[in-house]
N, C-alpha and C. Protein backbone atom coordinates (compact mmCIF):
# COMPACT_ATOMS: atom_id res chain seq x y z
N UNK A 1 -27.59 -22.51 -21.84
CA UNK A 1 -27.20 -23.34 -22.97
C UNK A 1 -25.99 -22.78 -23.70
N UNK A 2 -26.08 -22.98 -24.91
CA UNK A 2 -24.86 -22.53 -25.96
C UNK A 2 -24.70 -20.93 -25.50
N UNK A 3 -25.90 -20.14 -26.02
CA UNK A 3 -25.31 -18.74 -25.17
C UNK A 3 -25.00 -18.51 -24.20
N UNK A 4 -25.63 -19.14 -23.33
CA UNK A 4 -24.54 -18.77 -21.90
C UNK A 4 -22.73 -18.91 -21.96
N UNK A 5 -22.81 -20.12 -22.39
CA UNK A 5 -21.68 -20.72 -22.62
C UNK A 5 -20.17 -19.64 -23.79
N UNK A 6 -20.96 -19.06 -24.79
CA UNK A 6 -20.14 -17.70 -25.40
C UNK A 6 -20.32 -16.64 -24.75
N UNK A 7 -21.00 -16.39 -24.15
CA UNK A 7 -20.92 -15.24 -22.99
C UNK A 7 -19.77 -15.17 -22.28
N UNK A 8 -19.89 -16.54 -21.64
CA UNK A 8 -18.74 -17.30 -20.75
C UNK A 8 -16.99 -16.64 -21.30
N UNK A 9 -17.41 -17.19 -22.64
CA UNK A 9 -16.08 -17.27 -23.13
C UNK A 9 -16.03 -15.85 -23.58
N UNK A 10 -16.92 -14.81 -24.14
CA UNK A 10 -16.28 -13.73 -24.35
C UNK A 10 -16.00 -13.28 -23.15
N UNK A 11 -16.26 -13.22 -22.20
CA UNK A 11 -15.91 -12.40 -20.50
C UNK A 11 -14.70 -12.89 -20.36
N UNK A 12 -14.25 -14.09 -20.54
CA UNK A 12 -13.14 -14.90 -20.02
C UNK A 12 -11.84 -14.19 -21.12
N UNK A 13 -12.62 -13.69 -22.30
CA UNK A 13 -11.88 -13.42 -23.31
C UNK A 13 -11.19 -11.66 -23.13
N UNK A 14 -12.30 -11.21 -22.54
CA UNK A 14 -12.10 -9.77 -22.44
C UNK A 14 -11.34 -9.43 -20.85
N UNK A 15 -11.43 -10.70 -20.15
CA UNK A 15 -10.49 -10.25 -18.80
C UNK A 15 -9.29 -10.75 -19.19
N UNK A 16 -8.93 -11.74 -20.34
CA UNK A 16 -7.64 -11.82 -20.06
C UNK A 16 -7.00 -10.53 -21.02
N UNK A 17 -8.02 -9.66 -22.27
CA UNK A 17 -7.32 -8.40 -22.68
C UNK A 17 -6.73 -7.62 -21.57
N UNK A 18 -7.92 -7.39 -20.67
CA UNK A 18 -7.62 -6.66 -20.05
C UNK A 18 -6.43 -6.64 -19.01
N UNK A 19 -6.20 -7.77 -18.63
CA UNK A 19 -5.11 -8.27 -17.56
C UNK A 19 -3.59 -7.82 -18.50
N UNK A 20 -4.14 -8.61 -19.98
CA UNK A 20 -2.59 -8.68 -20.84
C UNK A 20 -2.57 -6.60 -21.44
N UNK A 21 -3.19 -5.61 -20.97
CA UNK A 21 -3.23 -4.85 -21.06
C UNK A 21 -2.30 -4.09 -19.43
N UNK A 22 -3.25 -4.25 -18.68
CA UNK A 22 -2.80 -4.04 -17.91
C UNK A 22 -1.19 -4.45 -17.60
N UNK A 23 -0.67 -5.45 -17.49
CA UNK A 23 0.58 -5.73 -17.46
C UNK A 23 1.51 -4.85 -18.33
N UNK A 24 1.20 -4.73 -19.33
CA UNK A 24 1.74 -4.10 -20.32
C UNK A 24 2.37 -3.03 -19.65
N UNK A 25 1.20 -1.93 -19.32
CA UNK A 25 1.05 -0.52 -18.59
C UNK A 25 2.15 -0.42 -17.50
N UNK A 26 2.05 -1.89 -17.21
CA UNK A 26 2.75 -1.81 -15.93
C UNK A 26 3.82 -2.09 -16.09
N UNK A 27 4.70 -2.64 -17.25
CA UNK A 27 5.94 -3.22 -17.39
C UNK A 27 6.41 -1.64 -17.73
N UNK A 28 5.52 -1.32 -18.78
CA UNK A 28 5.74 0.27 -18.99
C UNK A 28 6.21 1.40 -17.87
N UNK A 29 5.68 1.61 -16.86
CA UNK A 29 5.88 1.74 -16.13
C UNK A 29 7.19 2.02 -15.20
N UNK A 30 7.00 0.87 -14.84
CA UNK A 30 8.33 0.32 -14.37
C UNK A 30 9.36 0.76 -15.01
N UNK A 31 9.27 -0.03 -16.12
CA UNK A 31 10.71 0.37 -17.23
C UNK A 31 10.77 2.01 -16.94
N UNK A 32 10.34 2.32 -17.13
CA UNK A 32 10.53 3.98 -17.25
C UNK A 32 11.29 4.68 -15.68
N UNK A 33 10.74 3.75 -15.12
CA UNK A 33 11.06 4.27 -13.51
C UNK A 33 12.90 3.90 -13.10
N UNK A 34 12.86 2.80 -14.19
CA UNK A 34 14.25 2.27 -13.73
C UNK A 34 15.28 3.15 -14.98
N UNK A 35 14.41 3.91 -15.77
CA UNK A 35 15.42 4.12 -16.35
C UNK A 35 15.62 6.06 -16.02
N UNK A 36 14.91 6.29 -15.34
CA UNK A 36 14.76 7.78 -14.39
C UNK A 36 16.12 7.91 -13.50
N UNK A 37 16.59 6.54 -12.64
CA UNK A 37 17.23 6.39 -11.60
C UNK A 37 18.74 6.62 -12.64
């Protein structure tokens, strides 16, 4: 029912932190690598 359903949405909520985290790290990353060269 309804809780399942906010469950839903916090998971959905906490993978896209994590994705928009991850990217981050990774732009980080990168940037740094290009600016080594």
């Amino acid at each position: 029912g309804l809780k399942f359903q906010e469950a839903c949405l916090r998971n959905e909520n906490n993978i896209r932190i994590s994705v928009q985290s991850l990217s981050t790290s990774y732009n980080i990353l990168t940037s740094t690598r290009y600016t080594d060269f």
